[in-house]
Protein backbone atom coordinates (compact mmCIF):
# COMPACT_ATOMS: atom_id res chain seq x y z
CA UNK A 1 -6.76 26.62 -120.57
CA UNK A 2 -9.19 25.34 -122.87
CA UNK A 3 -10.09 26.71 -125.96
CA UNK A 4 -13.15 25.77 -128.20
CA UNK A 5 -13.86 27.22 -131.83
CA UNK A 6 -17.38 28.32 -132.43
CA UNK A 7 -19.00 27.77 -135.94
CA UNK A 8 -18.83 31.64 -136.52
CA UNK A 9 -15.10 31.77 -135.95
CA UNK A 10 -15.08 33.40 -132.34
CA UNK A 11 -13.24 31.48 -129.13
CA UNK A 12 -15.23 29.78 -125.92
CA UNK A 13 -11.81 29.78 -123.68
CA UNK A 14 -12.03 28.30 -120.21
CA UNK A 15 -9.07 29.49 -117.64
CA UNK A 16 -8.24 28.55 -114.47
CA UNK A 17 -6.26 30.78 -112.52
CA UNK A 18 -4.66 30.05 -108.67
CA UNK A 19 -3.89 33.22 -106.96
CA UNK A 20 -1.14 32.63 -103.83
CA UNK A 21 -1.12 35.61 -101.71
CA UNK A 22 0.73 36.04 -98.42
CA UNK A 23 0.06 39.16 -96.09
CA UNK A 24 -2.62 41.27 -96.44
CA UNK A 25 -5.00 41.10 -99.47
CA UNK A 26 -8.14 42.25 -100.52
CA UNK A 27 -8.32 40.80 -104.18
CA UNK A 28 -6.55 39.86 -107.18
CA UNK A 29 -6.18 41.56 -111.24
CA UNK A 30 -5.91 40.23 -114.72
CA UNK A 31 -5.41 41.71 -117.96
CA UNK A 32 -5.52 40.31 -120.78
CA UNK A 33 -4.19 42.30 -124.49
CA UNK A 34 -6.49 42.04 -127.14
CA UNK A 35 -6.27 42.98 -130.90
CA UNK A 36 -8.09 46.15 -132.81
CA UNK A 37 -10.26 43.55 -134.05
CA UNK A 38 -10.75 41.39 -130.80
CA UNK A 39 -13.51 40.98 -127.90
CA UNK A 40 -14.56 40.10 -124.85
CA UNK A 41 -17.72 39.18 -123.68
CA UNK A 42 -19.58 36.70 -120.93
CA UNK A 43 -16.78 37.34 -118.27
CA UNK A 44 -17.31 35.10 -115.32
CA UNK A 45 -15.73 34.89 -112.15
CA UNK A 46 -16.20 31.97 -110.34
CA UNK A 47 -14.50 30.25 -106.76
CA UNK A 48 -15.22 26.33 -105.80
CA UNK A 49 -18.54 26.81 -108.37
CA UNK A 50 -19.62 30.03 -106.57
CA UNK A 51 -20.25 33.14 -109.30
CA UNK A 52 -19.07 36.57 -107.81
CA UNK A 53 -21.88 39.32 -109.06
CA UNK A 54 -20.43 41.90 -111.70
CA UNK A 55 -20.11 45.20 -110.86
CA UNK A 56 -17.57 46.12 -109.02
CA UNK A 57 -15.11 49.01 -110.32
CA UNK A 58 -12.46 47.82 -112.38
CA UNK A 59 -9.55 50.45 -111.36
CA UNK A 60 -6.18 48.76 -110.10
CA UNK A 61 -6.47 49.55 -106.20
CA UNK A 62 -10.18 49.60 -106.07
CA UNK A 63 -12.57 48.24 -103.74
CA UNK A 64 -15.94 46.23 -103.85
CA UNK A 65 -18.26 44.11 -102.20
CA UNK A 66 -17.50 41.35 -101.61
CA UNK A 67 -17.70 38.83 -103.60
CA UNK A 68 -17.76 40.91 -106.95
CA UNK A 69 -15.82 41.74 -110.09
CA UNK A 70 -15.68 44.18 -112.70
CA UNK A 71 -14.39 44.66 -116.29
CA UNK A 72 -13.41 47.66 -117.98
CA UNK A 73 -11.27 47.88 -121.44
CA UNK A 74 -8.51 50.27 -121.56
CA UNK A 75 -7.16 50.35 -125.06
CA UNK A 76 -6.29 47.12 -126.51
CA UNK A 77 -6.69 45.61 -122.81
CA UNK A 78 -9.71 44.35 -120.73
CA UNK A 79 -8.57 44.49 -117.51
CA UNK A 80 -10.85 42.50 -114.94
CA UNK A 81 -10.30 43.08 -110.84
CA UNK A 82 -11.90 40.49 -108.90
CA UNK A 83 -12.92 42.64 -104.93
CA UNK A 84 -12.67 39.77 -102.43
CA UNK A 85 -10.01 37.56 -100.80
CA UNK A 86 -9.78 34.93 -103.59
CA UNK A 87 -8.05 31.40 -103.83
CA UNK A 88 -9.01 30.37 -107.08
CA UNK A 89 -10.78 32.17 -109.75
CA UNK A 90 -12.19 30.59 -112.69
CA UNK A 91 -12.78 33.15 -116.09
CA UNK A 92 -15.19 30.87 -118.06
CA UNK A 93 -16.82 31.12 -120.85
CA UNK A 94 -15.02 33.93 -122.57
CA UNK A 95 -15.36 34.65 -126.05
CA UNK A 96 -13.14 36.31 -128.39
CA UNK A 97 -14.36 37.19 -131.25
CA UNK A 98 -11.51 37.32 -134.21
């Protein structure tokens, strides 16, 4: 993970994330806890340099196109479900604003 701190005091973080899956898959699902105060935007979702489109629903056991994620927050959570067989997924640039 890299993390960078923006002049205005929000977060650029760059994570790499390796998925290892064994029998039958269809995607993968990250949350990630934020404070009252915090947020996401610019969620990406990349594999080997390819972007997956936004869009896709966010609900744990959901299905997409292909090829697609989507983001919902739940709470203090944004929860992010990536709708493809995935190796490697890539969140980058994130920021958190604190």
């Amino acid at each position: 993970m890299v993390v960078e701190v923006q002049p205005d005091g929000s977060l650029v973080v760059d994570e790499n994330l390796t998925f290892s899956f064994s029998g039958e898959f269809s995607g993968a699902f990250r949350e990630i806890p934020l404070r009252d105060d915090e947020s996401i935007d610019q969620v990406a979702v990349l594999e080997s340099g390819q972007a997956y489109r936004s869009g896709a629903s966010a609900e744990l056991g959901s299905s997409g196109d292909p090829d697609t994620f989507g983001t919902t927050s739940v709470g203090a959570v944004l929860s992010t479900t990536v709708t493809t067989c995935v190796a490697d997924v890539l969140l980058p640039p994130t920021s958190v604003a604190v």
